[in-house]
N, C-alpha and C. Protein backbone atom coordinates (compact mmCIF):
# COMPACT_ATOMS: atom_id res chain seq x y z
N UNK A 1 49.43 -21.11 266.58
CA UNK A 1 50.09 -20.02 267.30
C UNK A 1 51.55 -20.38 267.55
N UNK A 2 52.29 -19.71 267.01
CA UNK A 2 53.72 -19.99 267.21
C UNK A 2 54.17 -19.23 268.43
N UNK A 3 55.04 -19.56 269.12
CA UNK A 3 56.15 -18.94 269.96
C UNK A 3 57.19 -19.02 270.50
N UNK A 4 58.42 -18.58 269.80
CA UNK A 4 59.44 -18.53 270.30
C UNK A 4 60.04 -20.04 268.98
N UNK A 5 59.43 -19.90 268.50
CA UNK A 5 59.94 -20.96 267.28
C UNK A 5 58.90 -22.63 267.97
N UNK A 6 58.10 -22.34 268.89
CA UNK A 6 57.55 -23.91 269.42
C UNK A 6 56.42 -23.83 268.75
N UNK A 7 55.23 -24.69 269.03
CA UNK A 7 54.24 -24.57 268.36
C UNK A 7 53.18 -25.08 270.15
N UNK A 8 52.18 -24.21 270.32
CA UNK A 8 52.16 -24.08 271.32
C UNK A 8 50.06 -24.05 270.95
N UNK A 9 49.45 -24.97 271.72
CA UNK A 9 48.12 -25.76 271.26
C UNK A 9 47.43 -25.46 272.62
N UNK A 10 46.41 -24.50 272.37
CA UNK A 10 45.31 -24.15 273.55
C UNK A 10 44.52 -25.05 274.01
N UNK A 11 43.52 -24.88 274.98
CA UNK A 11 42.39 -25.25 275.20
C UNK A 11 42.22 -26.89 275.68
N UNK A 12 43.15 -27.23 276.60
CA UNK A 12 43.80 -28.88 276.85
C UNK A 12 44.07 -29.48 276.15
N UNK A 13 45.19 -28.84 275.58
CA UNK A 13 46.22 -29.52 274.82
C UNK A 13 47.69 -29.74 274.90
N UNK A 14 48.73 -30.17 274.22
CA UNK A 14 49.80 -30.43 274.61
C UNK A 14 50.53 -29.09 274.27
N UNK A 15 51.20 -28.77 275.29
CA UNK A 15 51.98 -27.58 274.85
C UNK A 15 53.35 -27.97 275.13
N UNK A 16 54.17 -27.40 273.72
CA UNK A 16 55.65 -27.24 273.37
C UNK A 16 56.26 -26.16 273.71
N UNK A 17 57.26 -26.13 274.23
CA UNK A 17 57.98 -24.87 274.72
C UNK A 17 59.25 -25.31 274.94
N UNK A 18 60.24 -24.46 274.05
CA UNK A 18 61.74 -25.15 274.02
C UNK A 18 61.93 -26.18 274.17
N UNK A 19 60.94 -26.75 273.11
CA UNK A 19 61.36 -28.94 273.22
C UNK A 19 60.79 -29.19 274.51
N UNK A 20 60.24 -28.42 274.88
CA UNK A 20 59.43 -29.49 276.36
C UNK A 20 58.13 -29.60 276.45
N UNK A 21 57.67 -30.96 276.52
CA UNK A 21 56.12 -30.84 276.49
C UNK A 21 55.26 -30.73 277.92
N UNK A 22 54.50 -29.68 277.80
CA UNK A 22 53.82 -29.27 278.91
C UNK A 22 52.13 -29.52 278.91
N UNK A 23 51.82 -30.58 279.89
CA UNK A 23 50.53 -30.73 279.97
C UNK A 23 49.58 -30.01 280.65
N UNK A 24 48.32 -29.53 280.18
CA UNK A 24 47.39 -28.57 280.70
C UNK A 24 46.68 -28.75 281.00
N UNK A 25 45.48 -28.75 281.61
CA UNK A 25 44.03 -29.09 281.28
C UNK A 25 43.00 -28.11 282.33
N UNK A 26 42.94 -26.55 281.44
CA UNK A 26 42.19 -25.90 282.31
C UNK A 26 42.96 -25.28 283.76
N UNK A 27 44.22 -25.80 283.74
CA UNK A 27 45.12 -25.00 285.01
C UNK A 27 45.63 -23.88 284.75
N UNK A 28 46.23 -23.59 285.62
CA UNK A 28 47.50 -22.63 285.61
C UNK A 28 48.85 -22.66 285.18
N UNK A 29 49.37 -22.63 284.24
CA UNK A 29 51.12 -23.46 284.26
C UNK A 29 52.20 -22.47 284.16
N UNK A 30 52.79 -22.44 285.26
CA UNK A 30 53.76 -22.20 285.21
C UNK A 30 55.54 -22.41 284.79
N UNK A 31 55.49 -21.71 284.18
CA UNK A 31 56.98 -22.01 282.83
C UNK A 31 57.40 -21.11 282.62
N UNK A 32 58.85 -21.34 282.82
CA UNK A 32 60.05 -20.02 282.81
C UNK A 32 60.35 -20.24 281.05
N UNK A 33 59.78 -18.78 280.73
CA UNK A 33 60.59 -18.68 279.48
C UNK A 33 61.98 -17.80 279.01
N UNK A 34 62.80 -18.38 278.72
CA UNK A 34 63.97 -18.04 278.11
C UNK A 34 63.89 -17.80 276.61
N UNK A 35 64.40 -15.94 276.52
CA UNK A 35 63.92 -15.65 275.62
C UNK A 35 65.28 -15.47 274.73
């Protein structure tokens, strides 16, 4: 699943978002996207 040009990995995984890696696991995350 692409977005926004990141590559962005469900289900507790590492998520990319404008070069930043965002850890999940089953939460909520909150992240300002700049579009």
């Amino acid at each position: 699943m692409k977005h926004g040009g990141a590559v962005v990995k469900h289900g507790g995984a590492v998520v990319k978002h404008g070069g930043a890696v965002v850890k999940h696991g089953g939460a909520v995350v909150r992240a300002v996207v700049r579009s």
